[in-house]
C-alpha atoms as a PDB file:
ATOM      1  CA  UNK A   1     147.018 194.089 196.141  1.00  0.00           C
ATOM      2  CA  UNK A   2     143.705 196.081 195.354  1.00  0.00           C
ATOM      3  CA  UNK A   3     141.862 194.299 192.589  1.00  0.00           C
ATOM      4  CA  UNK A   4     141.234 197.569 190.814  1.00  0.00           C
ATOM      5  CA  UNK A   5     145.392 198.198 191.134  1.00  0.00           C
ATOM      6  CA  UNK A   6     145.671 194.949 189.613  1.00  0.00           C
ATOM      7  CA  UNK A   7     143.041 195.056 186.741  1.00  0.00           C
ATOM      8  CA  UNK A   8     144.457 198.627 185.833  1.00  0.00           C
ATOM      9  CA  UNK A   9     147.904 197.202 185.805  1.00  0.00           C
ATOM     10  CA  UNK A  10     146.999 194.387 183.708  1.00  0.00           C
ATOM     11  CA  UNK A  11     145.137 196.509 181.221  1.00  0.00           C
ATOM     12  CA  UNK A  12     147.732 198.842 180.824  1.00  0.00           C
ATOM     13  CA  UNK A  13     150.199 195.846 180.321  1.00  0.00           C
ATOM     14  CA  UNK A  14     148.535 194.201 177.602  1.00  0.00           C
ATOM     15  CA  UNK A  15     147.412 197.573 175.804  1.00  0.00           C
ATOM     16  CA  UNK A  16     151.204 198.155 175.831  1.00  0.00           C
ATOM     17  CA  UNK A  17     152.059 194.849 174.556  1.00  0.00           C
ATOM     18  CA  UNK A  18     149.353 194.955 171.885  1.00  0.00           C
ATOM     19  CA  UNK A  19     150.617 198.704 170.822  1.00  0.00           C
ATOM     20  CA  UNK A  20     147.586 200.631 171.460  1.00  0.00           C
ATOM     21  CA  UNK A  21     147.692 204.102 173.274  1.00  0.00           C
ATOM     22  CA  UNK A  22     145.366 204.803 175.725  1.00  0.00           C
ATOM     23  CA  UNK A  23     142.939 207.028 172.961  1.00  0.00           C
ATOM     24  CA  UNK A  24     143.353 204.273 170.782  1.00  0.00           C
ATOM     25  CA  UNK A  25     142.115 201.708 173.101  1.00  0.00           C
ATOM     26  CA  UNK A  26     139.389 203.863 174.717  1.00  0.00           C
ATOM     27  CA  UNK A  27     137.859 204.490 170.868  1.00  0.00           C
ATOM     28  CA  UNK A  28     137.928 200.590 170.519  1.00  0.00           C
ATOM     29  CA  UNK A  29     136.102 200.228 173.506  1.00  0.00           C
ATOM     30  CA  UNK A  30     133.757 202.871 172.719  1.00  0.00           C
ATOM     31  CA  UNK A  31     134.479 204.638 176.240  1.00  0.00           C
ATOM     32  CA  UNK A  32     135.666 208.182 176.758  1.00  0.00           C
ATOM     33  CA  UNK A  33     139.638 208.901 176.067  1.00  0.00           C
ATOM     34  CA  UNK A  34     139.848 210.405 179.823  1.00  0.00           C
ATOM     35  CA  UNK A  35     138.318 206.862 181.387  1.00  0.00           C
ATOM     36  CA  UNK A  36     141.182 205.034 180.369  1.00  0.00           C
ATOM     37  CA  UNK A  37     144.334 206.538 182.437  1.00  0.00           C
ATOM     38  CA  UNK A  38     141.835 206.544 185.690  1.00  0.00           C
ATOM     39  CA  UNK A  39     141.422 202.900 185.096  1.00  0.00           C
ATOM     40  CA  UNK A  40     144.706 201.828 184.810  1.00  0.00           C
ATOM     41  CA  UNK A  41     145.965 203.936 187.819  1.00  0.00           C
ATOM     42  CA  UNK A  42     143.197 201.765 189.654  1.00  0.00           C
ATOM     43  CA  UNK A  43     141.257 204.750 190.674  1.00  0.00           C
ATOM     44  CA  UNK A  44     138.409 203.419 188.857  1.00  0.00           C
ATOM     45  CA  UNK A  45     135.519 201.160 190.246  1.00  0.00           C
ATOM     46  CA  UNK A  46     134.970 199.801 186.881  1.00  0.00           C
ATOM     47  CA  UNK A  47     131.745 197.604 185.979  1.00  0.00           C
ATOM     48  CA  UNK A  48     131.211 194.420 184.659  1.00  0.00           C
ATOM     49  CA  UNK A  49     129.801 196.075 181.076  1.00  0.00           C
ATOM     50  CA  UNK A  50     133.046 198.812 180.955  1.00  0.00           C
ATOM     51  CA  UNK A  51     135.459 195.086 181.673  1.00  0.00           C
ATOM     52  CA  UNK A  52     133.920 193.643 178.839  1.00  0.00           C
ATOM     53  CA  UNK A  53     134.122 196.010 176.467  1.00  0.00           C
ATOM     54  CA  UNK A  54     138.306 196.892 177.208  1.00  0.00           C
ATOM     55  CA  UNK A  55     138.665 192.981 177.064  1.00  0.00           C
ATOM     56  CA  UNK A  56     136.881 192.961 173.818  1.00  0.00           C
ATOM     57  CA  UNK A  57     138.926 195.991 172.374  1.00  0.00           C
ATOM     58  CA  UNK A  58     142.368 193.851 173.780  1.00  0.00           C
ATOM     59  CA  UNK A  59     140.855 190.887 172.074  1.00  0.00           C
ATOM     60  CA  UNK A  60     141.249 188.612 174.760  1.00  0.00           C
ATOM     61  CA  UNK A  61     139.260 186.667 177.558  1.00  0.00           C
ATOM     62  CA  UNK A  62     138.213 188.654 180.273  1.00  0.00           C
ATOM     63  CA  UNK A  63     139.717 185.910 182.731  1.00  0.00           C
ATOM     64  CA  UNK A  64     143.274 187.339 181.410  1.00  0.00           C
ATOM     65  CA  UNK A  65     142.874 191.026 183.166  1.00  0.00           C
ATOM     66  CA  UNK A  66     142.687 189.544 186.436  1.00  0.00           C
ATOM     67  CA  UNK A  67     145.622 187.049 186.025  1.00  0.00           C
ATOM     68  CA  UNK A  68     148.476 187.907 188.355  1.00  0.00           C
ATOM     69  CA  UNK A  69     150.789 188.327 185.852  1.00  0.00           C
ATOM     70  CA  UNK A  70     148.381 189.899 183.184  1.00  0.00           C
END
């Protein structure tokens, strides 16, 4: 599967889990409300600094958004 597929998939996951909607999580992360549903349909090249930032809004380990299973 495409990595970005997979990240979005996993962030979308665990922001479901964690009961955050998608403007909730992109105000956490300080990134623009629109940024979010592009990510997590894995049309998104997303950098290193814009992973961070979602795994620090999540509170978890950036490791975790590349796990197979999210």
């Amino acid at each position: 599967m495409d990595i970005r597929k997979k990240f979005g998939e996993n962030v979308k996951a665990i922001r479901i889990q964690k009961n955050l909607s998608q403007e909730k999580l992109a105000l956490k992360a300080s990134l623009d409300r629109t940024y979010i549903p592009s990510i997590e349909k894995g049309e998104r090249n997303v950098s290193i600094v814009v992973i961070e930032k979602i795994a620090k809004a999540l509170e978890i380990e950036i490791s975790i958004l590349f796990n197979e299973k999210g």
